[in-house]
N, C-alpha and C. Protein backbone atom coordinates (compact mmCIF):
# COMPACT_ATOMS: atom_id res chain seq x y z
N UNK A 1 1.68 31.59 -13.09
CA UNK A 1 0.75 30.57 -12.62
C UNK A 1 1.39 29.81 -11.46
N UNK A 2 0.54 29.61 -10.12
CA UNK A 2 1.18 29.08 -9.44
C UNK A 2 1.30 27.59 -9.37
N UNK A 3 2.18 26.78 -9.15
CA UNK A 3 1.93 25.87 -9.45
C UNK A 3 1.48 24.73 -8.15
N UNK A 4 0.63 23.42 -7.77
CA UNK A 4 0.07 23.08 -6.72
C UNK A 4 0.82 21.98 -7.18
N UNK A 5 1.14 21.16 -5.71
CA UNK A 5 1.47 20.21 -5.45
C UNK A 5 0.52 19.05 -5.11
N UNK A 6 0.57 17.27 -5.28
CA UNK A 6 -0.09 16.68 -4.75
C UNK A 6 0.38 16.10 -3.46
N UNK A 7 -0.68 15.79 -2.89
CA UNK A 7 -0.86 15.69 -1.45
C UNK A 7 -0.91 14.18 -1.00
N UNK A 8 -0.55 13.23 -0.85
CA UNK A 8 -0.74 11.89 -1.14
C UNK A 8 -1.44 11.69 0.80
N UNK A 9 -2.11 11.07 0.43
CA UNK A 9 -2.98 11.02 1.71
C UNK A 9 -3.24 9.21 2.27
N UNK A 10 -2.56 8.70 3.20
CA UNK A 10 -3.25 7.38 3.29
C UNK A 10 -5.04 7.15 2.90
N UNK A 11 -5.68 6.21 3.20
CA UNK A 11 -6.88 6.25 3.05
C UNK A 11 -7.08 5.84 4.52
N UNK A 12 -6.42 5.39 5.63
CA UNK A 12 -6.56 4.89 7.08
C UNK A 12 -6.66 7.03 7.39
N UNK A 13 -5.73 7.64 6.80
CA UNK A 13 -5.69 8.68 7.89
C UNK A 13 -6.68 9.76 7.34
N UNK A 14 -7.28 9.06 5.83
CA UNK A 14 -8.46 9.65 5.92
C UNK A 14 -9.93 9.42 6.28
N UNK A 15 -10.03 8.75 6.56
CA UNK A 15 -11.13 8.04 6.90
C UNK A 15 -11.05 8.57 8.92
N UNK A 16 -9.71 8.70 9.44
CA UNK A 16 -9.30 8.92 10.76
C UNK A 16 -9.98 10.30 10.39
N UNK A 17 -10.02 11.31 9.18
CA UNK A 17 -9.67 12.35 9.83
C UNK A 17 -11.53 12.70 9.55
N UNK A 18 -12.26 12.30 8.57
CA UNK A 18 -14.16 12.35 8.65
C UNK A 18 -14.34 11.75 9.87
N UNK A 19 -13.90 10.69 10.87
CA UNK A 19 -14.28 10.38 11.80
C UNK A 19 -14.38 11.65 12.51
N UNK A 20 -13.54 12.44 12.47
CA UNK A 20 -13.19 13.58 13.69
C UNK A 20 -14.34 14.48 13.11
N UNK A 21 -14.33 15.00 11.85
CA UNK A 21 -14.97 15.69 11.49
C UNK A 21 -16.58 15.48 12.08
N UNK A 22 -16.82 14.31 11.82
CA UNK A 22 -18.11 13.36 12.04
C UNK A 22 -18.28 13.65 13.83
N UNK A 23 -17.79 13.56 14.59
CA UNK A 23 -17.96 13.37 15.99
C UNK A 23 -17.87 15.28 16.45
N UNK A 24 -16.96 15.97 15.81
CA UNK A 24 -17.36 17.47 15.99
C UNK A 24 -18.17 17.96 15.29
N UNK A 25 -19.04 17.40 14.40
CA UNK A 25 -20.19 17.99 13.77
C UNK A 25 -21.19 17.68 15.04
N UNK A 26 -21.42 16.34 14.88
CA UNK A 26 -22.69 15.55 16.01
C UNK A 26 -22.57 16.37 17.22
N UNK A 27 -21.28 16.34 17.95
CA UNK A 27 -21.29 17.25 18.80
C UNK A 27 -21.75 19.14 18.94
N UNK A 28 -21.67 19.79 17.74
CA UNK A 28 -21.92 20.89 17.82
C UNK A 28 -23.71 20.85 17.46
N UNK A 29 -24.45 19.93 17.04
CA UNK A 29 -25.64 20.30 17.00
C UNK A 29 -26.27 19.32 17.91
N UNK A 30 -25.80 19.03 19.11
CA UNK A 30 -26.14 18.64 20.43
C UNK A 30 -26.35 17.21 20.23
N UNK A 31 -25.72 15.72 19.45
CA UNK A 31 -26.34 15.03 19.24
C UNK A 31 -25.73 13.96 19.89
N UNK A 32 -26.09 12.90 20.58
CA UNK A 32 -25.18 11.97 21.43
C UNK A 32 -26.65 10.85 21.18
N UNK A 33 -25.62 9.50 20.30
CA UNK A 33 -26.08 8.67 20.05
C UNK A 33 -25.88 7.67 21.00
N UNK A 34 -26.88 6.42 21.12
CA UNK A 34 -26.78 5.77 21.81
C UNK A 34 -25.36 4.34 21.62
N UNK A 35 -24.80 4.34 22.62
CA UNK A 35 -23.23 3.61 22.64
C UNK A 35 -23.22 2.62 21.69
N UNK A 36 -24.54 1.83 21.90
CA UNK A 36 -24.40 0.43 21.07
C UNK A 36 -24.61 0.72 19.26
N UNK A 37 -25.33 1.96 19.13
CA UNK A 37 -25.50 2.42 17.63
C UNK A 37 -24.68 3.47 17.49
N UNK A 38 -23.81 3.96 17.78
CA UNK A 38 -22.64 4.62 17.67
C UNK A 38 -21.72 4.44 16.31
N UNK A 39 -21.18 3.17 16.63
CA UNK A 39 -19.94 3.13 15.31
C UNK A 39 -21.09 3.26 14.46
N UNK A 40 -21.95 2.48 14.05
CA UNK A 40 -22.65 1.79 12.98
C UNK A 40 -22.98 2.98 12.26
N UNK A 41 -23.85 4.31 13.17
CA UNK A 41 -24.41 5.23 12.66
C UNK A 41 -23.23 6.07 12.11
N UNK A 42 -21.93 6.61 12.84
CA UNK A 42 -21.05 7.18 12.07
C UNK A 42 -20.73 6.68 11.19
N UNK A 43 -20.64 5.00 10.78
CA UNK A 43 -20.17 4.71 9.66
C UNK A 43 -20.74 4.86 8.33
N UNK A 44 -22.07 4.97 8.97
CA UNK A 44 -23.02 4.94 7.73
C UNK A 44 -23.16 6.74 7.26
N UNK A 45 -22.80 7.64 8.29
CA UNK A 45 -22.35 9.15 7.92
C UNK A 45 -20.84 9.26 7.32
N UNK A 46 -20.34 8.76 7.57
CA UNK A 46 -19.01 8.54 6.56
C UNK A 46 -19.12 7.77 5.46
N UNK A 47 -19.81 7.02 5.21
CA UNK A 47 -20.24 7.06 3.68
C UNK A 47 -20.85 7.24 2.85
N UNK A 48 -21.98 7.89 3.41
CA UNK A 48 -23.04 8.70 2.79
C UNK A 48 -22.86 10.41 2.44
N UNK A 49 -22.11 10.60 3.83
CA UNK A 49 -22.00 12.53 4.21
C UNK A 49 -23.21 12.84 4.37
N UNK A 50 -24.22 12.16 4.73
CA UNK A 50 -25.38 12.76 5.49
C UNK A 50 -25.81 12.58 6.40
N UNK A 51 -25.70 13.53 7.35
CA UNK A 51 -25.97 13.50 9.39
C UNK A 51 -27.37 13.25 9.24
N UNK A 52 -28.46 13.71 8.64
CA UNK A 52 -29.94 13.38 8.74
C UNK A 52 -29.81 11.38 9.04
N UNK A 53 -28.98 10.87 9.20
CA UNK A 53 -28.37 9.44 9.48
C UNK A 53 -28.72 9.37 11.07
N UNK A 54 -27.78 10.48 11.54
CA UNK A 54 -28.06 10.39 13.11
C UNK A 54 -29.44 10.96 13.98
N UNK A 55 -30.72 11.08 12.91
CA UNK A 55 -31.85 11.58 13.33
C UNK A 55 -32.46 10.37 13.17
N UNK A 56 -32.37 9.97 12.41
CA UNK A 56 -33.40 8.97 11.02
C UNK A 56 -33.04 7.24 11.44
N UNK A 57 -32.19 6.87 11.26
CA UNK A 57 -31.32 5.78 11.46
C UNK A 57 -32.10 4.86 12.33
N UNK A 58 -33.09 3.83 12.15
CA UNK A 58 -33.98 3.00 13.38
C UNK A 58 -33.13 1.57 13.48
N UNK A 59 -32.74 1.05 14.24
CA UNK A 59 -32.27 0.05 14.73
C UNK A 59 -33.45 -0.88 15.43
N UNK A 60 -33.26 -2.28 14.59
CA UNK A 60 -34.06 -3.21 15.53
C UNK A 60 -33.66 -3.57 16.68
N UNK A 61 -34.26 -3.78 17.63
CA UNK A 61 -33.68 -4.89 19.20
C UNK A 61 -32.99 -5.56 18.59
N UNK A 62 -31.80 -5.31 19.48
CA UNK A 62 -30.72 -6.62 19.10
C UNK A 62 -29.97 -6.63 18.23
N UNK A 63 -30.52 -5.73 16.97
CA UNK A 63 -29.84 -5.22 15.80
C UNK A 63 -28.26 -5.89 15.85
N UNK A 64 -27.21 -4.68 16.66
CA UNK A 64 -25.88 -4.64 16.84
C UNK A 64 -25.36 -5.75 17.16
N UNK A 65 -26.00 -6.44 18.09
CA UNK A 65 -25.50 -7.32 18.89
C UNK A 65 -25.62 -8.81 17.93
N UNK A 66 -26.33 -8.74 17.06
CA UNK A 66 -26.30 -9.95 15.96
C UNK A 66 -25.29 -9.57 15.09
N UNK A 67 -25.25 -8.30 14.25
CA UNK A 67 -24.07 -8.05 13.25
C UNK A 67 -22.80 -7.94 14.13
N UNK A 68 -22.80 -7.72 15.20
CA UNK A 68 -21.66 -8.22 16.02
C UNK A 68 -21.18 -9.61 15.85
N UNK A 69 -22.05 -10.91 16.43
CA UNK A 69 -21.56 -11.94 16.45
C UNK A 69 -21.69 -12.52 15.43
N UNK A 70 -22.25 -12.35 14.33
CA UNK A 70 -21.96 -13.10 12.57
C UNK A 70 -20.64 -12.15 12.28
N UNK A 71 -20.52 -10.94 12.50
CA UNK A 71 -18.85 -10.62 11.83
C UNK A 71 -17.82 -11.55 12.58
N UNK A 72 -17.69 -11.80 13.82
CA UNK A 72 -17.05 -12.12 14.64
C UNK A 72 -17.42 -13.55 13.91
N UNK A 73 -17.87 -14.39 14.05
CA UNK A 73 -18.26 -15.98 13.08
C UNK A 73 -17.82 -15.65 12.24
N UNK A 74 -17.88 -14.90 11.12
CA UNK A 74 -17.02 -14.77 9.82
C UNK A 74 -15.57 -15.01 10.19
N UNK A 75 -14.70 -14.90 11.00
CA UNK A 75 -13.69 -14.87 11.12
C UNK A 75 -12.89 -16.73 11.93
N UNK A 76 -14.08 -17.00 11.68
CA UNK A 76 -13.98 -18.24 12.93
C UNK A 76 -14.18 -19.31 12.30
N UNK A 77 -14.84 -19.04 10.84
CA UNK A 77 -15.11 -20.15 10.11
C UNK A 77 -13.77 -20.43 9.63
């Protein structure tokens, strides 16, 4: 029996490494999201594992740009 070793993996260099995965998937089925919904939408494919995210995914006006500046206020309070 052979025997397997464990693999101890940060969770930063995994999460680094679905990013990659995530951006050469999108890329091989032609998909280029728009800049400002970018992180948000990969993030939400990295925790789901479902690309139908980067079809589907509707953003209000302004959306980003508010959860931008309340995270950024979270930090300020």
């Amino acid at each position: 029996m052979e025997k397997k070793s464990i693999e101890y993996v940060l969770p930063e260099e995994i999460e680094k490494r679905s990013f990659e995965i995530i951006a050469a998937e999108l890329a091989e089925r032609g998909i280029t999201l728009p800049a400002e919904q970018d992180p948000v939408t990969r993030r939400v494919i990295h925790t789901s594992a479902d690309f139908d995210y980067a079809d589907n995914l509707c953003f209000s006006e302004g959306a980003v740009d508010r959860y931008a500046a309340a995270w950024v206020w979270s930090f300020l309070r």
